[in-house]
Protein backbone atom coordinates (compact mmCIF):
# COMPACT_ATOMS: atom_id res chain seq x y z
CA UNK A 1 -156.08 -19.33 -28.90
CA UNK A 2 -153.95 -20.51 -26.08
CA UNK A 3 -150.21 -20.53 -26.43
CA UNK A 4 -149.20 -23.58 -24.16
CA UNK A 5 -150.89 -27.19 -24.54
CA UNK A 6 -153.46 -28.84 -26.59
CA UNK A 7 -156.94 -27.37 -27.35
CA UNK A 8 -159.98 -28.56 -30.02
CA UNK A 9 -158.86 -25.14 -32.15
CA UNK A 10 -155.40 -26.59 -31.94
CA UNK A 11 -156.15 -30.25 -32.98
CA UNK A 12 -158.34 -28.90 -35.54
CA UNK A 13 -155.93 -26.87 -36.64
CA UNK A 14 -153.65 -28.92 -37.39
CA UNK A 15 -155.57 -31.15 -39.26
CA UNK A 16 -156.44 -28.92 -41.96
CA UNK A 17 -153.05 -28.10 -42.31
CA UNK A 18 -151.87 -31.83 -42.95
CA UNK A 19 -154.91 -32.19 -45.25
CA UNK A 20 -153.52 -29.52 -47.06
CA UNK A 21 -149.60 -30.68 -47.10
CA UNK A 22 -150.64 -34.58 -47.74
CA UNK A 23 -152.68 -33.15 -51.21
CA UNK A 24 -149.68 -30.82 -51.82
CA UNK A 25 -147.08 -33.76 -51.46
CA UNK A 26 -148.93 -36.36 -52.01
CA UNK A 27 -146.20 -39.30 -50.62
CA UNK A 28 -146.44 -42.14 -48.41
CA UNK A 29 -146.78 -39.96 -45.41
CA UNK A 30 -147.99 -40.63 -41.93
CA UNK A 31 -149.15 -39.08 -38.74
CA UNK A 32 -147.89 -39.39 -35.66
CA UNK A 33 -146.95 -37.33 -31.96
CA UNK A 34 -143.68 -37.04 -31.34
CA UNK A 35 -141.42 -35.80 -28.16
CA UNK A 36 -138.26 -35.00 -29.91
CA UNK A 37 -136.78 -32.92 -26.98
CA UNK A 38 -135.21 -29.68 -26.73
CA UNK A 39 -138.41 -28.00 -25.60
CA UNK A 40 -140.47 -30.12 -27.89
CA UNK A 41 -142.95 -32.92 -26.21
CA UNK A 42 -145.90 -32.79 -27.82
CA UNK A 43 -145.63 -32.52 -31.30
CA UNK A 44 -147.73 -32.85 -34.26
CA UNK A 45 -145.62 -34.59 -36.87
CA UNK A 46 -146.09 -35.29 -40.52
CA UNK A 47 -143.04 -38.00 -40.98
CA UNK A 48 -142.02 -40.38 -44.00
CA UNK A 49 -140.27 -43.44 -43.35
CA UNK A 50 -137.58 -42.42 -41.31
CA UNK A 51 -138.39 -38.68 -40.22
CA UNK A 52 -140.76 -35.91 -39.57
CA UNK A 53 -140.85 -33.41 -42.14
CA UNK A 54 -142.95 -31.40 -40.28
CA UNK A 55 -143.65 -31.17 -36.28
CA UNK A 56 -146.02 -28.75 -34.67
CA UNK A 57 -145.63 -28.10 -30.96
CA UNK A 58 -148.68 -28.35 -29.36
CA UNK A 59 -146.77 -26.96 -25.91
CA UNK A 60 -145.40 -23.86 -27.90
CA UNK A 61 -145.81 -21.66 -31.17
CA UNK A 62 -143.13 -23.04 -32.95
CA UNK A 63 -143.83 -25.27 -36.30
CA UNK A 64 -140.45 -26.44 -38.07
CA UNK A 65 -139.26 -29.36 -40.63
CA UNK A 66 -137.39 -29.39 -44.42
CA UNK A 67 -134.77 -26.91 -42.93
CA UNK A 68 -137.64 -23.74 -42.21
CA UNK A 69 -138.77 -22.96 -38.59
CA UNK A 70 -141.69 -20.25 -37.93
CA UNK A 71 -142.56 -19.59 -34.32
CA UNK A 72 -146.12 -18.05 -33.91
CA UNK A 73 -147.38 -20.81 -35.74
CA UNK A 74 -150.92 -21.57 -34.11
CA UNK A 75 -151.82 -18.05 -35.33
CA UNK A 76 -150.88 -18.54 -38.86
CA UNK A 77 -151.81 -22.26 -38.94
CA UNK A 78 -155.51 -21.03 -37.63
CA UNK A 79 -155.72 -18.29 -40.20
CA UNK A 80 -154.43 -20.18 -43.35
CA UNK A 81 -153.70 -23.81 -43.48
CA UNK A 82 -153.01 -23.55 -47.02
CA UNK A 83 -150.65 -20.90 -47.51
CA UNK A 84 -148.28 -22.32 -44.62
CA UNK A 85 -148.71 -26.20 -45.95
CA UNK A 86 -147.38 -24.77 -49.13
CA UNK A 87 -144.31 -22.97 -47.77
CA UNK A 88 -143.38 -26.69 -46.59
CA UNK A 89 -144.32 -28.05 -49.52
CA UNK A 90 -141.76 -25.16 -51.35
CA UNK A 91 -139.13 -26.11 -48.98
CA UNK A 92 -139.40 -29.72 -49.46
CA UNK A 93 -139.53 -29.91 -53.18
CA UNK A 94 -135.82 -28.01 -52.82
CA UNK A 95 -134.58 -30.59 -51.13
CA UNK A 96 -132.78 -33.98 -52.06
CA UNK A 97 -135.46 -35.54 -49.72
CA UNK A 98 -138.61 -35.20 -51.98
CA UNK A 99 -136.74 -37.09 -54.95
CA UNK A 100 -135.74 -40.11 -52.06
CA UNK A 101 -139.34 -40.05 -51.61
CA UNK A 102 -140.71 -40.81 -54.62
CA UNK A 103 -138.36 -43.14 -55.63
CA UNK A 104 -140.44 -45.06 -53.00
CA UNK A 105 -143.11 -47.73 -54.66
CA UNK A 106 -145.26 -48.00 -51.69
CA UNK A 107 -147.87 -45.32 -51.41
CA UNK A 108 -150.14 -47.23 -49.30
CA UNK A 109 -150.68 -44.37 -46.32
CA UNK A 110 -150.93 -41.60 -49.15
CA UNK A 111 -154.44 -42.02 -50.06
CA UNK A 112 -155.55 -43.94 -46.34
CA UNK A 113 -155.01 -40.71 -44.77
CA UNK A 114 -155.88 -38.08 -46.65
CA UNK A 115 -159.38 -39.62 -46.24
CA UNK A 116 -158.63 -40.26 -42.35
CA UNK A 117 -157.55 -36.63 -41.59
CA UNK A 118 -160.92 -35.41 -43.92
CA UNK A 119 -163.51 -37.80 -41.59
CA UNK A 120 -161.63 -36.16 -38.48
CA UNK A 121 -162.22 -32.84 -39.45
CA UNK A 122 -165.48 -33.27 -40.54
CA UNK A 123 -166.45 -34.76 -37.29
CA UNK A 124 -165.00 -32.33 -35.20
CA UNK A 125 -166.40 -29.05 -37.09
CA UNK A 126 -169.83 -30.75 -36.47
CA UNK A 127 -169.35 -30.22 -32.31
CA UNK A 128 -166.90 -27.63 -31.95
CA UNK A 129 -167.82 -26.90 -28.55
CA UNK A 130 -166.88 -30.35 -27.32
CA UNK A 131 -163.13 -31.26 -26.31
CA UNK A 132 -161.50 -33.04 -28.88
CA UNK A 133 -158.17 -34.56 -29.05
CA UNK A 134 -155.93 -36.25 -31.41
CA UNK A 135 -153.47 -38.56 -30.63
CA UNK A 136 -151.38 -41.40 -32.21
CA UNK A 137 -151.67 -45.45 -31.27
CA UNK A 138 -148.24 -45.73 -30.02
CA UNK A 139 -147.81 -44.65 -26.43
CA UNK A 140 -144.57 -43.54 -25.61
CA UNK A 141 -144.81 -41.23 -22.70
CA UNK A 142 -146.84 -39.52 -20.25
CA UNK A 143 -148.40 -37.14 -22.56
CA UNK A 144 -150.32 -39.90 -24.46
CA UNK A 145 -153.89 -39.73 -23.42
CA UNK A 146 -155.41 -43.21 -23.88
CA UNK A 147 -153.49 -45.67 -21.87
CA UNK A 148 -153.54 -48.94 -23.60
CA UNK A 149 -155.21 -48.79 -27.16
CA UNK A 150 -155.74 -52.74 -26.67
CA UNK A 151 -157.33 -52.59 -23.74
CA UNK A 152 -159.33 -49.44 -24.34
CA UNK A 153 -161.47 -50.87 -27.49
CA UNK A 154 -161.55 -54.17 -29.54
CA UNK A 155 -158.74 -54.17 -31.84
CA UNK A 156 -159.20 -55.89 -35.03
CA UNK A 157 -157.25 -59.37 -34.86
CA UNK A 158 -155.92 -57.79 -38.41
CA UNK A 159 -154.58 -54.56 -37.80
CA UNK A 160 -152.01 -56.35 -35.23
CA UNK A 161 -150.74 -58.56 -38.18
CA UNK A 162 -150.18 -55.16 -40.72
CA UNK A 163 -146.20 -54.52 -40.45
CA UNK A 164 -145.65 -50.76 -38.90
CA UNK A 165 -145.54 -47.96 -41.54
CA UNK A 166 -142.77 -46.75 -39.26
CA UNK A 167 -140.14 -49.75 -40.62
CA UNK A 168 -138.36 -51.74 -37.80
CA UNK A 169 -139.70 -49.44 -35.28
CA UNK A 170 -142.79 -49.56 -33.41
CA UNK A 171 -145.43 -52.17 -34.14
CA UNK A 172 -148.97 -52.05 -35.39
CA UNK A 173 -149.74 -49.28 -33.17
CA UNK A 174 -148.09 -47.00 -34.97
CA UNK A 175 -150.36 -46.83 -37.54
CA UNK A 176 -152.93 -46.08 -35.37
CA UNK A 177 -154.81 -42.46 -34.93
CA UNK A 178 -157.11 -42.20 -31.87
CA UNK A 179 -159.59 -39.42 -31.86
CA UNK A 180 -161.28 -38.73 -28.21
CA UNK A 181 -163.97 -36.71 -27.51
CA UNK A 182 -164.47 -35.06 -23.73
CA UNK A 183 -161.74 -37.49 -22.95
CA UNK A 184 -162.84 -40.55 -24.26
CA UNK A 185 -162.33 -42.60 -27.13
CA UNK A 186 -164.73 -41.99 -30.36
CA UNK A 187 -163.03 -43.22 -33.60
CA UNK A 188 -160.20 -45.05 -34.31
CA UNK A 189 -158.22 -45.26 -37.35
CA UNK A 190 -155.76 -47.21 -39.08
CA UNK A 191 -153.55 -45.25 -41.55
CA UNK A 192 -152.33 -48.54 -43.25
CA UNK A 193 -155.97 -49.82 -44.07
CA UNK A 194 -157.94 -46.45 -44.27
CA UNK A 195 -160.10 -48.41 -41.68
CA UNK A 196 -162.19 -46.12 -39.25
CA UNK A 197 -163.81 -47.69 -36.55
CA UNK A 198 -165.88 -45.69 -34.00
């Protein structure tokens, strides 16, 4: 597997891990790609409402969140999804941060995405020698591949009036998970909703 940028074993990769962690956890939890900095511009984040818990950096090997870091990460993702979504799971149940969590009533994303994240996978493993690529609604920089989710496929009139899972941040995009194949838009899904639309 390469070490630098995004690859179909990488996406798929990390999907089976968060299919893993989201069971594990099981919080209001959502996906999204993040460019934190510091080396970091593509990431693969698992975030609550006001963080990412976890981040995987599609443009290196590292794979850090609730205060443990592992570099070499793609390797040990690829081999075992499980055993590295439960280290995080470990590390976050020590925390303060897991008991914040589930003071939280609203576990609407939870359940939406678990079921997201399983139709992704199981969509990809049936054409694993196409290009696939994940990517989240809300475009914030250069290394988002679709270039305007509106004008790129017909947006329900309802997923625009949903309130961000991301609070005060963001809009409706942000809920959004685009899944491309050879560079073009297949599915897209609404982690609010559960919706899928291809």
């Amino acid at each position: 597997m390469e070490d630098v940028g995004r690859s179909t074993a990488k996406v798929l990769s990390a999907l089976r891990f968060a299919k893993e962690y989201l069971t594990m956890v099981n919080l209001n939890l959502r996906i999204e790609t993040l460019h934190p900095g510091g080396g970091q511009y593509d990431c693969f984040s698992i975030c609550d409402e006001n963080s990412p818990l976890v981040m995987i950096n599609y443009n290196g090997t590292s794979i850090s969140g609730s205060g443990i870091d592992f570099q070499d990460a793609w390797r040990i993702i690829q081999a075992d999804p499980q055993s590295m979504a439960k280290r995080f799971c470990d590390a976050l149940q020590k925390s303060d941060l897991e008991q914040e969590l589930r003071r939280a009533p609203d576990s609407r994303a939870s359940a939406h995405l678990v079921h997201i994240v399983d139709k992704f996978i199981e969509t990809i493993t049936a054409e694993p020698d196409q290009t696939w690529n994940l990517d989240w609604g809300y475009l914030d920089s250069p290394y988002d591949v679709v270039p305007n989710l509106s004008q790129a496929i017909l947006v329900p009139e309802s997923w625009k009036e949903l309130p961000s899972l991301s609070p005060g941040m963001y809009g409706w995009q942000a809920n959004v998970l685009v899944l491309t194949k050879n560079r073009k838009i297949l599915a897209v899904a609404n982690q609010a909703t559960g919706e899928i639309l291809s």
